[in-house]
Structure formats: C-alpha cells, structure tokens
PDB file of N, CA and C in Angstrom:
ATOM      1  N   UNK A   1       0.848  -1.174   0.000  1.00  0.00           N
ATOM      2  CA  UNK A   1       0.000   0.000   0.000  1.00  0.00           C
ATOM      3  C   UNK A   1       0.893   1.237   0.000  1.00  0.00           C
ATOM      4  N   UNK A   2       0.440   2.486  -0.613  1.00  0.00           N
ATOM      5  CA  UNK A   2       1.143   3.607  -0.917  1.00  0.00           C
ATOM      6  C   UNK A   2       0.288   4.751   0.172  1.00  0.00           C
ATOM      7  N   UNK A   3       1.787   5.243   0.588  1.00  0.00           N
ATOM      8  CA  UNK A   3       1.318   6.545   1.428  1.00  0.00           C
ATOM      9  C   UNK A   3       1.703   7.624   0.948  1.00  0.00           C
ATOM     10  N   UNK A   4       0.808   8.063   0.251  1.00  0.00           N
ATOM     11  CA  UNK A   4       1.418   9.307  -0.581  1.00  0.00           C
ATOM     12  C   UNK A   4       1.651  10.450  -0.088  1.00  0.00           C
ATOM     13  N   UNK A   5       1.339  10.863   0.805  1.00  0.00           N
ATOM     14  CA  UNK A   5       1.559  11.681   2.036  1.00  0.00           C
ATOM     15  C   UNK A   5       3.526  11.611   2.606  1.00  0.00           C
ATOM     16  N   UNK A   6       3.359  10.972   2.736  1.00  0.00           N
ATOM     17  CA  UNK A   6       5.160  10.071   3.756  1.00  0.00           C
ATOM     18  C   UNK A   6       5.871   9.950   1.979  1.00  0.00           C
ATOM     19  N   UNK A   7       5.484   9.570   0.981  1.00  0.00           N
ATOM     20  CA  UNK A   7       6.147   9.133   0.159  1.00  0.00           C
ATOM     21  C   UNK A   7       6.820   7.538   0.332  1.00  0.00           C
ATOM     22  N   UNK A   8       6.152   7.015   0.765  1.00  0.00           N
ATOM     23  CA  UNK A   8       6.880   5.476   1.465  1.00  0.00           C
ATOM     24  C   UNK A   8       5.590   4.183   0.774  1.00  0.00           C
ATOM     25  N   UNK A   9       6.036   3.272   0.459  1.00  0.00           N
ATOM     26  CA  UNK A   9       5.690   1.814   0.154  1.00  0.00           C
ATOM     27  C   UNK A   9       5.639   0.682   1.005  1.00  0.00           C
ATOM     28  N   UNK A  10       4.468   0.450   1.714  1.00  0.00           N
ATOM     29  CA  UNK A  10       4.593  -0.438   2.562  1.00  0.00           C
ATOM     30  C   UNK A  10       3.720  -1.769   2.023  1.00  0.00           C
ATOM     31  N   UNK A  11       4.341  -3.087   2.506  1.00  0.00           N
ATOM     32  CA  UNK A  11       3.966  -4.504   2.098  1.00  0.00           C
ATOM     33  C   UNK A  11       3.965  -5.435   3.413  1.00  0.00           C
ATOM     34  N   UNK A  12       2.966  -6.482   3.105  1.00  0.00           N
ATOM     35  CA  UNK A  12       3.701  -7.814   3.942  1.00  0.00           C
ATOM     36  C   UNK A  12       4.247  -8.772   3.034  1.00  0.00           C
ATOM     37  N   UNK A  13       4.837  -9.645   3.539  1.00  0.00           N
ATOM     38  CA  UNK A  13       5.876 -10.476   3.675  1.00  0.00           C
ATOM     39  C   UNK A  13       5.062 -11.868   3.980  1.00  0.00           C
ATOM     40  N   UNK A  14       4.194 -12.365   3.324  1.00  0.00           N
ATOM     41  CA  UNK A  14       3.382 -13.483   4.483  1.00  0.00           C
ATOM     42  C   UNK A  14       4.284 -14.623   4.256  1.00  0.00           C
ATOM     43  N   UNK A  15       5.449 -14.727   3.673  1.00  0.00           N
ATOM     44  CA  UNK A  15       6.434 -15.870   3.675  1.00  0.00           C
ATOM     45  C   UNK A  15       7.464 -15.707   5.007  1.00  0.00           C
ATOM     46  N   UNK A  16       7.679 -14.463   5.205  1.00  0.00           N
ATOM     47  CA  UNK A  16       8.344 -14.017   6.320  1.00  0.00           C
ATOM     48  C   UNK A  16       8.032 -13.504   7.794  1.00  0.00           C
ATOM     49  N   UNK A  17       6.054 -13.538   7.290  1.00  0.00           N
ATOM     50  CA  UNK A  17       5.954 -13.314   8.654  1.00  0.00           C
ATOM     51  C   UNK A  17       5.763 -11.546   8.962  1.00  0.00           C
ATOM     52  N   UNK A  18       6.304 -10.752   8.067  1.00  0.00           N
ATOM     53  CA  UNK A  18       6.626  -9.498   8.838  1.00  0.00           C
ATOM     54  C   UNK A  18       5.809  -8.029   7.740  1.00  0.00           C
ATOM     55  N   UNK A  19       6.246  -7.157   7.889  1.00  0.00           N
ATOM     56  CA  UNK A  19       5.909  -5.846   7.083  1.00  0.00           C
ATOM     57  C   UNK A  19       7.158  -5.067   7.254  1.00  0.00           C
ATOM     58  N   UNK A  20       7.411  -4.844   6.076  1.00  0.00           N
ATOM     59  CA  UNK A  20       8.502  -4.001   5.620  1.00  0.00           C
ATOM     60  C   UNK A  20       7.983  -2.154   4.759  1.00  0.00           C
ATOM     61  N   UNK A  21       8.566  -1.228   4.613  1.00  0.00           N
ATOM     62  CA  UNK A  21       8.656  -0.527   3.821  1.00  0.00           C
ATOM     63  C   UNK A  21       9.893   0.026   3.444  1.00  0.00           C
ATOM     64  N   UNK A  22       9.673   0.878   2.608  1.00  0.00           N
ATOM     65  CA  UNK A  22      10.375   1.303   1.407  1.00  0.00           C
ATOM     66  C   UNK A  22      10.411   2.935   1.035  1.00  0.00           C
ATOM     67  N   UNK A  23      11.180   3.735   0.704  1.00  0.00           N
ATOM     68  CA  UNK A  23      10.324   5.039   0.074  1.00  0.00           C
ATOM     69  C   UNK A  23      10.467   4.825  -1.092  1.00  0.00           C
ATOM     70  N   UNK A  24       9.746   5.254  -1.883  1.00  0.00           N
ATOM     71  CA  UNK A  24       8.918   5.773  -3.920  1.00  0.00           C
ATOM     72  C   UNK A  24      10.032   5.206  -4.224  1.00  0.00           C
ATOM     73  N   UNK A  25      11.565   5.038  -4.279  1.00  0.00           N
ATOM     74  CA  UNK A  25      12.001   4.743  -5.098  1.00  0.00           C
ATOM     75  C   UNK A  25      13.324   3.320  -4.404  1.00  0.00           C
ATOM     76  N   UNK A  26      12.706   2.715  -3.728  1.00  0.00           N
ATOM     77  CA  UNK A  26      12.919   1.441  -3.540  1.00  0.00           C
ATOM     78  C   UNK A  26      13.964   1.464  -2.696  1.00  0.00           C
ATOM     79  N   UNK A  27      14.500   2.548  -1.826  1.00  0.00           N
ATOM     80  CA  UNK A  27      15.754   2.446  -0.766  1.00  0.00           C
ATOM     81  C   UNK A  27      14.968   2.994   0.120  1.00  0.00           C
ATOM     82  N   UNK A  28      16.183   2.809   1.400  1.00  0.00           N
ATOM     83  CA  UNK A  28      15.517   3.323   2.914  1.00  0.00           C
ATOM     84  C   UNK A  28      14.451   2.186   3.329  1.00  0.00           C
ATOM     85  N   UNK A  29      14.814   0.914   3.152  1.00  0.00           N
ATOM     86  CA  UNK A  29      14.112  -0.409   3.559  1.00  0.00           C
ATOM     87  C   UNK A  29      14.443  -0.314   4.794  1.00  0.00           C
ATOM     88  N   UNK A  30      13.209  -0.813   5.350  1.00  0.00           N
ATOM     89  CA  UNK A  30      12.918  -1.447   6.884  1.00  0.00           C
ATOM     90  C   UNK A  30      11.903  -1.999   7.464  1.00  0.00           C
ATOM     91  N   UNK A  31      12.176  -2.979   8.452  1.00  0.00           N
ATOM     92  CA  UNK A  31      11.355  -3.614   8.861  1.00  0.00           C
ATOM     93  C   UNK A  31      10.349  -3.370   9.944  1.00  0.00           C
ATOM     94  N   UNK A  32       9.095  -3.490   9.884  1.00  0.00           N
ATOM     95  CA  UNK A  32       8.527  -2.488  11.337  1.00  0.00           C
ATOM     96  C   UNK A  32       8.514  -3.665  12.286  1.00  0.00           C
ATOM     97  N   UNK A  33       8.483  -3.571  13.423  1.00  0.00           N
ATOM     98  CA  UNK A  33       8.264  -3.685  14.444  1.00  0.00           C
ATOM     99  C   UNK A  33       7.079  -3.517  15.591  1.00  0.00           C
ATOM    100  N   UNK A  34       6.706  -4.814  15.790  1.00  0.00           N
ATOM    101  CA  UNK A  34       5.380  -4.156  16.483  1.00  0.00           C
ATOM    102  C   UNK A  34       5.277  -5.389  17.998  1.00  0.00           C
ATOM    103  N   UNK A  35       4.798  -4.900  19.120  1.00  0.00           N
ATOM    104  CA  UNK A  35       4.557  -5.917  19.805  1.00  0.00           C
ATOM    105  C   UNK A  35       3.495  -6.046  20.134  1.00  0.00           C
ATOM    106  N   UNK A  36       3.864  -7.531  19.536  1.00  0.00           N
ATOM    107  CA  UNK A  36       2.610  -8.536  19.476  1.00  0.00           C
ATOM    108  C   UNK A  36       2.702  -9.787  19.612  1.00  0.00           C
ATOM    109  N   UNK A  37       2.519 -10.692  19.514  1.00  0.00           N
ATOM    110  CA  UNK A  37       2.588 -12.318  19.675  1.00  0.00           C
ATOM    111  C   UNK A  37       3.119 -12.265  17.635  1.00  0.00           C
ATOM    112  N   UNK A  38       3.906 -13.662  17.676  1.00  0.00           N
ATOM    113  CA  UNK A  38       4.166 -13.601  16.152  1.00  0.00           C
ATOM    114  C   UNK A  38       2.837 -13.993  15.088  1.00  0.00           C
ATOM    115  N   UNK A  39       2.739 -13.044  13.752  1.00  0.00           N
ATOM    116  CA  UNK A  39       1.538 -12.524  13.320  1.00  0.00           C
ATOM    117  C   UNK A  39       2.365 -13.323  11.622  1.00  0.00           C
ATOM    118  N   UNK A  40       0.775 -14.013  11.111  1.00  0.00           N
ATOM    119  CA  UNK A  40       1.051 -14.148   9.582  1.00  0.00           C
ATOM    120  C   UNK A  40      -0.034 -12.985   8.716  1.00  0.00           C
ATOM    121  N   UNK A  41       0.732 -12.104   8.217  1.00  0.00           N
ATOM    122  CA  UNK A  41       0.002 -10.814   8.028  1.00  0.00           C
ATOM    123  C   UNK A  41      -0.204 -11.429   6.363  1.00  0.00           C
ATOM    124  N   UNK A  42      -1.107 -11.105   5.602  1.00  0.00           N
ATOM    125  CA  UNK A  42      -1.507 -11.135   4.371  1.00  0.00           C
ATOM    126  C   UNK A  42      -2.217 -10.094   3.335  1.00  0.00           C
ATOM    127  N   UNK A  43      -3.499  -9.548   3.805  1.00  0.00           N
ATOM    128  CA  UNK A  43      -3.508  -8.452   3.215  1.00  0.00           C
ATOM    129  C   UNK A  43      -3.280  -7.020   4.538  1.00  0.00           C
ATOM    130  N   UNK A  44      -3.079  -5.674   3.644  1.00  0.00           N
ATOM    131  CA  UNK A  44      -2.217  -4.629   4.138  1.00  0.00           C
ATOM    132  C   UNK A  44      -2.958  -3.693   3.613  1.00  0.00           C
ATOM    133  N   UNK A  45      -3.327  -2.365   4.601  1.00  0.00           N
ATOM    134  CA  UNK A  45      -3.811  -1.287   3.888  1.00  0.00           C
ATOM    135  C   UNK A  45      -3.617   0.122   4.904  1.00  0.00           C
ATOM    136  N   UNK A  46      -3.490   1.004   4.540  1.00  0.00           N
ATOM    137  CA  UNK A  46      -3.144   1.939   5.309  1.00  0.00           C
ATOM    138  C   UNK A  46      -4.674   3.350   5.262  1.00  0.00           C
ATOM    139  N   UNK A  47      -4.892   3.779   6.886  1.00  0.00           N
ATOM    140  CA  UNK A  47      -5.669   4.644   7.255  1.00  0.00           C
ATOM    141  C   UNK A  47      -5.018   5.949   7.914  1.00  0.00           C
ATOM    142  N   UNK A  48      -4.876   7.366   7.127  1.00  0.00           N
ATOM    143  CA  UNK A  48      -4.314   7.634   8.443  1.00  0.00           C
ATOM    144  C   UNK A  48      -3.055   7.156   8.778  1.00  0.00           C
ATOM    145  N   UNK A  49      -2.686   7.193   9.627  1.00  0.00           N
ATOM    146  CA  UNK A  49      -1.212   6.811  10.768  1.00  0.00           C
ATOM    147  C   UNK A  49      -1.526   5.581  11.321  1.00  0.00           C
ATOM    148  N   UNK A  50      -2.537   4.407  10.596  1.00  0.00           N
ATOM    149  CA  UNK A  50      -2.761   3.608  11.276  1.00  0.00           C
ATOM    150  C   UNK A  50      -2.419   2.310   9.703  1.00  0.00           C
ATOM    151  N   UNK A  51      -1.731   1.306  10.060  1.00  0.00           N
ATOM    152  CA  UNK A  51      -1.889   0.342   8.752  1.00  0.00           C
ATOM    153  C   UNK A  51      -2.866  -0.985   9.794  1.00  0.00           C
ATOM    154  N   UNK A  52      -3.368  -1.280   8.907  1.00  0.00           N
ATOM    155  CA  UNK A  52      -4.243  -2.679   8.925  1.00  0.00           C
ATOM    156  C   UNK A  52      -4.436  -3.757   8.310  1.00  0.00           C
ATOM    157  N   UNK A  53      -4.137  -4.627   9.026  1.00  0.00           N
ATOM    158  CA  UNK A  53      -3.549  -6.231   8.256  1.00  0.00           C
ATOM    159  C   UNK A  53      -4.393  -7.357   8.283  1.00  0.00           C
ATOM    160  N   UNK A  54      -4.768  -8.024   7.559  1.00  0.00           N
ATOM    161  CA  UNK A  54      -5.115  -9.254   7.576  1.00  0.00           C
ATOM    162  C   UNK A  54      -4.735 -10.461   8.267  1.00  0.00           C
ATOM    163  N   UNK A  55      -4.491 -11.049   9.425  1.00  0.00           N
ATOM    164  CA  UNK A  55      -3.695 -11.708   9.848  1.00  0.00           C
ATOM    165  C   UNK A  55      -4.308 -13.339   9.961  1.00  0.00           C
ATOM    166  N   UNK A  56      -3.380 -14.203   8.963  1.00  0.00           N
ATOM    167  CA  UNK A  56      -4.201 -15.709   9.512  1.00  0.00           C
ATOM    168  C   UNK A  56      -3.658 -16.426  10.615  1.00  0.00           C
ATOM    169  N   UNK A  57      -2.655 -16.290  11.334  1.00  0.00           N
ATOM    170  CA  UNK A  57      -2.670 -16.653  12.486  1.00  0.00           C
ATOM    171  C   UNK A  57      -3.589 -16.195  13.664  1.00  0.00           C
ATOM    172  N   UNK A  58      -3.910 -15.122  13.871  1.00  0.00           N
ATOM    173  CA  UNK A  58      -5.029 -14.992  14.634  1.00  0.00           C
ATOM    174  C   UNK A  58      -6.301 -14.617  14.232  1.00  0.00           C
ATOM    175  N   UNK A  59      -6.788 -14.798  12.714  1.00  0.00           N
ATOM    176  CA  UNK A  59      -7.765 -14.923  12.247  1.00  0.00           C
ATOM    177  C   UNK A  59      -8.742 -13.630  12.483  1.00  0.00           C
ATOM    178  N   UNK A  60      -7.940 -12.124  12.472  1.00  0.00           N
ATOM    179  CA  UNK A  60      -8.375 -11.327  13.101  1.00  0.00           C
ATOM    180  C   UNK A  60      -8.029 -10.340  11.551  1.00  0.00           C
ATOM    181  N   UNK A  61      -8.372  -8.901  11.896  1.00  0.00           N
ATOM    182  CA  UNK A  61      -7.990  -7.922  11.447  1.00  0.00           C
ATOM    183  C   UNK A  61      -7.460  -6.985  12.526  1.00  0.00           C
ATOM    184  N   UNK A  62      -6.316  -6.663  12.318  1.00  0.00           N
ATOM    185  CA  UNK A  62      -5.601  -6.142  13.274  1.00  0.00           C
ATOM    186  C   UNK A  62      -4.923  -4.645  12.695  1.00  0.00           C
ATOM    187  N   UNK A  63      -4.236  -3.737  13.730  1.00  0.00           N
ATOM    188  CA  UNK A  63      -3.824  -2.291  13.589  1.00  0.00           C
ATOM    189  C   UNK A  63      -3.107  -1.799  14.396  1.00  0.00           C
ATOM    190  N   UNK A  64      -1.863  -1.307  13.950  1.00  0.00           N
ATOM    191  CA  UNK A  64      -1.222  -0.098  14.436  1.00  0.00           C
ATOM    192  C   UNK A  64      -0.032   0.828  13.778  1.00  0.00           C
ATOM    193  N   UNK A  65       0.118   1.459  14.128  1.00  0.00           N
ATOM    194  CA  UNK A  65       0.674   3.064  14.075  1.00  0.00           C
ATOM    195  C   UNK A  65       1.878   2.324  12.996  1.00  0.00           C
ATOM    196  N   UNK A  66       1.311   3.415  11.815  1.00  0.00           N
ATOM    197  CA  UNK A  66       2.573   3.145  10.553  1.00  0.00           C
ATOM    198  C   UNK A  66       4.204   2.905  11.001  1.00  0.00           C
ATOM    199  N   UNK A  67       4.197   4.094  12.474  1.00  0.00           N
ATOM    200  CA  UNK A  67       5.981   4.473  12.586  1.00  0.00           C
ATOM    201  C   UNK A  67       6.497   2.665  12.709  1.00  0.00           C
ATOM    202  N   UNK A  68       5.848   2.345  13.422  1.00  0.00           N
ATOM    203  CA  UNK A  68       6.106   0.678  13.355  1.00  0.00           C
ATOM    204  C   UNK A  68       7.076   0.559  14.559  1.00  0.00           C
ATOM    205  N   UNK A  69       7.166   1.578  15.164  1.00  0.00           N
ATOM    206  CA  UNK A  69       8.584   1.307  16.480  1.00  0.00           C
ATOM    207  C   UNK A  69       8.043   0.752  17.471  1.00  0.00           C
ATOM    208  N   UNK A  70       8.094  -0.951  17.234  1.00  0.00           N
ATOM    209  CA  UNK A  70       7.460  -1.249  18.774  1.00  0.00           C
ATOM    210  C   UNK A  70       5.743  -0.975  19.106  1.00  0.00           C
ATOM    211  N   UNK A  71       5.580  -0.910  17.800  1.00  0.00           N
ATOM    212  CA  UNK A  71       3.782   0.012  17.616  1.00  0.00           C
ATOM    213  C   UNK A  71       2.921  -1.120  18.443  1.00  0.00           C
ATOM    214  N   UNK A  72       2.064  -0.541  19.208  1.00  0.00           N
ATOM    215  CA  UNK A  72       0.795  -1.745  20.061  1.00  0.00           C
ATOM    216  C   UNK A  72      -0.190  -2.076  18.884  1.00  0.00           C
ATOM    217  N   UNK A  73      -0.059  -3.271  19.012  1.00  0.00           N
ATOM    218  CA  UNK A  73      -1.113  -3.775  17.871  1.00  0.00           C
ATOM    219  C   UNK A  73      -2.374  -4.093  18.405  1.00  0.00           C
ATOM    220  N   UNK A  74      -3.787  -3.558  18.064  1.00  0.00           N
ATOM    221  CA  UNK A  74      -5.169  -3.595  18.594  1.00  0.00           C
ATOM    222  C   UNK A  74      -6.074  -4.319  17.251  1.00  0.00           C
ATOM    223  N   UNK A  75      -6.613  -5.370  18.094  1.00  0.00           N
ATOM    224  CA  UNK A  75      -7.651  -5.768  17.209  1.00  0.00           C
ATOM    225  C   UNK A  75      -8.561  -5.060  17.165  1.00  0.00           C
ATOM    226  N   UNK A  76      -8.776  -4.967  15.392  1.00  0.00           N
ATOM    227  CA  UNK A  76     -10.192  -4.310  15.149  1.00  0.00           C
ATOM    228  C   UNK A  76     -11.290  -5.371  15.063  1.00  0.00           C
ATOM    229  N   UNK A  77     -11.041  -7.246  14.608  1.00  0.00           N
ATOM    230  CA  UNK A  77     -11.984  -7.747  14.097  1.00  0.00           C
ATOM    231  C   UNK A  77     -11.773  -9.049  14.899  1.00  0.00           C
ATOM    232  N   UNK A  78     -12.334  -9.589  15.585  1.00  0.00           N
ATOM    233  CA  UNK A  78     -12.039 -11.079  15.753  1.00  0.00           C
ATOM    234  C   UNK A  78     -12.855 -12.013  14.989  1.00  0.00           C
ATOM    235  N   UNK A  79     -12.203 -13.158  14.884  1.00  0.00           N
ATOM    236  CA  UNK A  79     -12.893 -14.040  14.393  1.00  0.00           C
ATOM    237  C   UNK A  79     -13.133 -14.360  13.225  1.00  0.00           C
ATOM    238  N   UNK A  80     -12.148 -13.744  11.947  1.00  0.00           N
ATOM    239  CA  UNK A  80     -12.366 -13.362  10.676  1.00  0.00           C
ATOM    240  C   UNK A  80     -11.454 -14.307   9.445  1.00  0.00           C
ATOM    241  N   UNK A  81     -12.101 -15.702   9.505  1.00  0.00           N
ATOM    242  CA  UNK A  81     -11.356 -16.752   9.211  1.00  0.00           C
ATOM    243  C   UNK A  81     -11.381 -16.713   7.396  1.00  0.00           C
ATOM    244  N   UNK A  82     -10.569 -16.730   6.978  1.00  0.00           N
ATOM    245  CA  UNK A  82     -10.856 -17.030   5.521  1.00  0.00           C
ATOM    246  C   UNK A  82     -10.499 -15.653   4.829  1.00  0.00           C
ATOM    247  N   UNK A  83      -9.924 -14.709   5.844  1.00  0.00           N
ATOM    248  CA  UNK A  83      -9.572 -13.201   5.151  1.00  0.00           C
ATOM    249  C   UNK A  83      -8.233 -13.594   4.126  1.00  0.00           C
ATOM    250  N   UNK A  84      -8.478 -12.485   3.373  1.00  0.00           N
ATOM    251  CA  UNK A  84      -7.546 -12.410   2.099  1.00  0.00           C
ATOM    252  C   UNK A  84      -6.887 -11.405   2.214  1.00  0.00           C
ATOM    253  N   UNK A  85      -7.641 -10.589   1.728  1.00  0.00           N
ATOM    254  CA  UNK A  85      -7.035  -8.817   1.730  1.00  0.00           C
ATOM    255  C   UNK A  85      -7.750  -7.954   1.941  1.00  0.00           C
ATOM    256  N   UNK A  86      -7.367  -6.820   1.885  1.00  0.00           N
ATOM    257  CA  UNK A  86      -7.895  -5.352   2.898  1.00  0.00           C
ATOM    258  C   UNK A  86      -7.718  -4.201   2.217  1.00  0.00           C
ATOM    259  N   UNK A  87      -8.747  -3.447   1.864  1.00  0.00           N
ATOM    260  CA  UNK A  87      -8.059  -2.309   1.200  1.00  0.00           C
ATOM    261  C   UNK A  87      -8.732  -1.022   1.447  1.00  0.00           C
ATOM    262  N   UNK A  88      -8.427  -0.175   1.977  1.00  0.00           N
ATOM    263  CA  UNK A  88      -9.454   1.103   2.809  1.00  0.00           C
ATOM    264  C   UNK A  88      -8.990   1.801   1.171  1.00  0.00           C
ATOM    265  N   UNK A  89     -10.349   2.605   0.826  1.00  0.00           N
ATOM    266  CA  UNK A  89     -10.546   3.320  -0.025  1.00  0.00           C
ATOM    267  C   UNK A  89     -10.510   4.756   0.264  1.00  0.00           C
ATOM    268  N   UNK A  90     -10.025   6.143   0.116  1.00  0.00           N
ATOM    269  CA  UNK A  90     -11.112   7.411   0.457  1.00  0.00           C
ATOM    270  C   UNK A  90     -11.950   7.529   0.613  1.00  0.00           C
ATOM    271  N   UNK A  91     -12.598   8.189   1.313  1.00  0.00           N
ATOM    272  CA  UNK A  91     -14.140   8.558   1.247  1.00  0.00           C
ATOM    273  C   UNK A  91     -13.934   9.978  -0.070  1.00  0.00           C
ATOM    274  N   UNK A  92     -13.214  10.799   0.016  1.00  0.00           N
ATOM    275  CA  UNK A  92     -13.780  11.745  -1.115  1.00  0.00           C
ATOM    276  C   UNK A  92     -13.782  11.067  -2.411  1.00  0.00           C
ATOM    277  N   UNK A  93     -12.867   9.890  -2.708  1.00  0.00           N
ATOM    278  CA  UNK A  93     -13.188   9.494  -3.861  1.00  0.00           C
ATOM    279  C   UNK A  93     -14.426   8.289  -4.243  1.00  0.00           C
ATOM    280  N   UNK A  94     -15.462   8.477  -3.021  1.00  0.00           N
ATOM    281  CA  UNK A  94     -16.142   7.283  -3.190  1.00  0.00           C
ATOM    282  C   UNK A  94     -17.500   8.467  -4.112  1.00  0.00           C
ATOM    283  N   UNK A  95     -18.360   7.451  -4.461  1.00  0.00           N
ATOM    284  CA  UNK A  95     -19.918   7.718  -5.009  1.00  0.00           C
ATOM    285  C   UNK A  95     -20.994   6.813  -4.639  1.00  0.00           C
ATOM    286  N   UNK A  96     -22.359   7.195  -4.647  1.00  0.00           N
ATOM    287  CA  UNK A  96     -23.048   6.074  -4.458  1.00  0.00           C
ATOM    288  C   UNK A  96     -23.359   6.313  -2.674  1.00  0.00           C
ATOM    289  N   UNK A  97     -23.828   5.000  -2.170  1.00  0.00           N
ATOM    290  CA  UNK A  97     -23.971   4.787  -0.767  1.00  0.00           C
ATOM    291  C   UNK A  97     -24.201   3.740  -0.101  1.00  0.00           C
ATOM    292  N   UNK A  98     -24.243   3.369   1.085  1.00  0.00           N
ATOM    293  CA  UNK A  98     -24.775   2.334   1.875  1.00  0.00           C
ATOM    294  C   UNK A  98     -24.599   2.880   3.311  1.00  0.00           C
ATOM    295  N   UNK A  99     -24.913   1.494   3.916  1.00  0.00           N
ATOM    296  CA  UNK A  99     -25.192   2.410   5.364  1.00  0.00           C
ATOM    297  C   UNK A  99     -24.266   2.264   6.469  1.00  0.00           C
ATOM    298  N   UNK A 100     -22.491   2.433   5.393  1.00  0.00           N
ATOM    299  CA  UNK A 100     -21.661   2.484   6.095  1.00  0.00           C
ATOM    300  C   UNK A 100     -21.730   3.863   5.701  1.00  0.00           C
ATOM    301  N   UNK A 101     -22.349   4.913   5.121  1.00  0.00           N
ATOM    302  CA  UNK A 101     -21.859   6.266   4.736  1.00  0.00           C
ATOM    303  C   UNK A 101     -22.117   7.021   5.676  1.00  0.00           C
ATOM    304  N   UNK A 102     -23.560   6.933   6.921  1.00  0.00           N
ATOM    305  CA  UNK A 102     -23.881   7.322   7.882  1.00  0.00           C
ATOM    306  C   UNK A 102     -23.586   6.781   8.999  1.00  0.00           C
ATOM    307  N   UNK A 103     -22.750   7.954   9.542  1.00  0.00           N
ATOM    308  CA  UNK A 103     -22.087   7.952  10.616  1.00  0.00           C
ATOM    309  C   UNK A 103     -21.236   6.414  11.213  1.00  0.00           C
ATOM    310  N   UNK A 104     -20.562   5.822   9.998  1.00  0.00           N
ATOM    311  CA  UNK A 104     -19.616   4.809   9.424  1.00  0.00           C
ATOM    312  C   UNK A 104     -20.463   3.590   9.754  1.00  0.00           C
ATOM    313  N   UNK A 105     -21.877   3.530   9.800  1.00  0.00           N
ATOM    314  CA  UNK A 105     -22.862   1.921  10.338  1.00  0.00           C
ATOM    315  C   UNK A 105     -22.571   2.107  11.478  1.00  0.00           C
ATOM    316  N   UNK A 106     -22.643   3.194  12.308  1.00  0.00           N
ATOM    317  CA  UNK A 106     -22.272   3.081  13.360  1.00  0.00           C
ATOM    318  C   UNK A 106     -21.346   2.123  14.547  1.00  0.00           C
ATOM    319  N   UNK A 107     -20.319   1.757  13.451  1.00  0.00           N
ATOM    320  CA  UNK A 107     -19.515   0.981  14.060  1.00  0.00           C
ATOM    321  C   UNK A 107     -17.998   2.085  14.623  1.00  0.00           C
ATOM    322  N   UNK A 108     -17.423   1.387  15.832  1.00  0.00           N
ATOM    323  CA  UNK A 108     -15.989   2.082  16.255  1.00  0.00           C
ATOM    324  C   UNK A 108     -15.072   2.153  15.139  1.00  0.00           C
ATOM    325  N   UNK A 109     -14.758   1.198  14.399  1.00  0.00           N
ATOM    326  CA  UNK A 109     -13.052   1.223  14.054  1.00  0.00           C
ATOM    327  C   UNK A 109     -13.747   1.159  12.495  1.00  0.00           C
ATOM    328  N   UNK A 110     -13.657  -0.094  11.519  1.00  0.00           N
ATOM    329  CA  UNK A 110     -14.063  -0.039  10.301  1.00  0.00           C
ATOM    330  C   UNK A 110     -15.769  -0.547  10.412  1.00  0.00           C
ATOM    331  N   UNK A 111     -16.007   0.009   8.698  1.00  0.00           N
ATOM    332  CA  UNK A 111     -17.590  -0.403   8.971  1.00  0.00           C
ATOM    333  C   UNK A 111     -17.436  -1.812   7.944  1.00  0.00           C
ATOM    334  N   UNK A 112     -18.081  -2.990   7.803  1.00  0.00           N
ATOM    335  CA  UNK A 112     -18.130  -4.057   6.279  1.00  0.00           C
ATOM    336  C   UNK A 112     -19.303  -4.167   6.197  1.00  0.00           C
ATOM    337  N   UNK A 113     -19.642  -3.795   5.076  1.00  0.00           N
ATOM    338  CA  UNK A 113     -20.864  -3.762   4.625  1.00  0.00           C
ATOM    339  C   UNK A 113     -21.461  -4.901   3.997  1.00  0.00           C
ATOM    340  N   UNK A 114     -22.739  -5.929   4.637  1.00  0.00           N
ATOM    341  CA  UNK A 114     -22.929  -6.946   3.763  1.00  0.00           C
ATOM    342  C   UNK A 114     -24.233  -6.686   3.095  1.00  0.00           C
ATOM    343  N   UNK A 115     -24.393  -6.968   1.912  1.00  0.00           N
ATOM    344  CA  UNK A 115     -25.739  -6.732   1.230  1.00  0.00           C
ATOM    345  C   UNK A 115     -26.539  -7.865   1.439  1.00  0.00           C
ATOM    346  N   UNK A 116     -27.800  -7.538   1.781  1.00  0.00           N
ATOM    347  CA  UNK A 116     -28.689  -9.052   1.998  1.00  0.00           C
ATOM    348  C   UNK A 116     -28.456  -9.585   0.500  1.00  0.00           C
ATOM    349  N   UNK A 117     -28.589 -10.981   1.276  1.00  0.00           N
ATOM    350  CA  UNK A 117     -28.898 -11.755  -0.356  1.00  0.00           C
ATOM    351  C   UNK A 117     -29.959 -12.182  -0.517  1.00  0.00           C
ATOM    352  N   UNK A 118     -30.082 -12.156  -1.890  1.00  0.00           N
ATOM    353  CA  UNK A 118     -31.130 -11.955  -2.906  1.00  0.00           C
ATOM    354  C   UNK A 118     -31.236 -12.733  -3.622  1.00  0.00           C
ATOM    355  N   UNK A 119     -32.712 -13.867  -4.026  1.00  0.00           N
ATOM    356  CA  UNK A 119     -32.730 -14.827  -4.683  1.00  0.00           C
ATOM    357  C   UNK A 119     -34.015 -14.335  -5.609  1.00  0.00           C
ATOM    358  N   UNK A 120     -33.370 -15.126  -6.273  1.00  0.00           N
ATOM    359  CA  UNK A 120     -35.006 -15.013  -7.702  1.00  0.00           C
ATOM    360  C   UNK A 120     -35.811 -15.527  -7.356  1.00  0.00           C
TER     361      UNK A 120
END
C-alpha cells in the first residue's frame, strides 16, 4: 500500500511473517516492528497513521501506528477466518452509498458492509 503523504511503500511479507517498507524509489528499507505475539500478516492497507492487516494466524484484522517502532497492535476484528485482503478506499473518492456512509454503520473502528442476499 502507498502513502502518498510520507512518500513510502509499505507490504507484507506473508512468507516471512513481517511488514517491511520502502520510500517511492525502492531504498531506505525497513522492517517495522510491532509488539505482538508472532503474526502471519496477508492483506495490508493503510488509514491515516494507522496500517491494517489481515492476519491468519489470529484470524483477526488487526492495527497499528505506521511508525512501526514497537507500535501496540489492537484488534479491530475477531474471528475473521478465511480473510484475504484489505483495502481502505477514500471517502472523497467514493460515489453512491450504503449504510456504512452514515455515521460509518455506526460501528468504532471499520464499517463491512454486507448486502442481503437476494434470490429469484
């Protein structure tokens, strides 16, 4: 995921276990650091000063602070078996609606929106 703000490239590693970044032009690598119990991170997306990971070892969606120094990692999701990837969008670049648009589904951290399903 790109922070265009920082100018920096951040990824996981789910062979390694970890999250690394980068700045725009592929130097100034490093590894973040976060304490937590050891995490298999898979998908990655950044909010804010906050990145958020997919993790299948604890089957969660999890978060913390980009600087990565030792960052406290807080679950946002428990229980979230079968996650892939993660990708927070803008809101100014969104259109359309649902009823994460008011006042975020009134949820704390992220809203997921499921559409009833619908049969013929």
């Amino acid at each position: 995921t790109v922070d265009y703000e920082a100018g920096l490239l951040y990824w996981a590693d789910a062979q390694l276990d970890r999250i690394e970044r980068c700045d725009l032009l592929g130097t100034n690598r490093k590894q973040l650091s976060f304490s937590s119990a050891p995490m298999h991170v898979f998908g990655l997306t950044l909010v804010g000063n906050y990145l958020y990971w997919t993790d299948w070892h604890t089957r969660a969606i999890s978060k913390a602070n980009k600087a990565g120094k030792s960052a406290k990692v807080e679950v946002v999701l428990n229980d979230a078996q079968g996650l892939m990837d993660i990708e927070a969008v803008s809101s100014r670049r969104q259109t359309g609606s649902n009823p994460c648009t008011v006042r975020n589904g009134n949820c704390t951290h992220l809203c997921f929106y499921k559409p009833e399903t619908r049969q013929a």
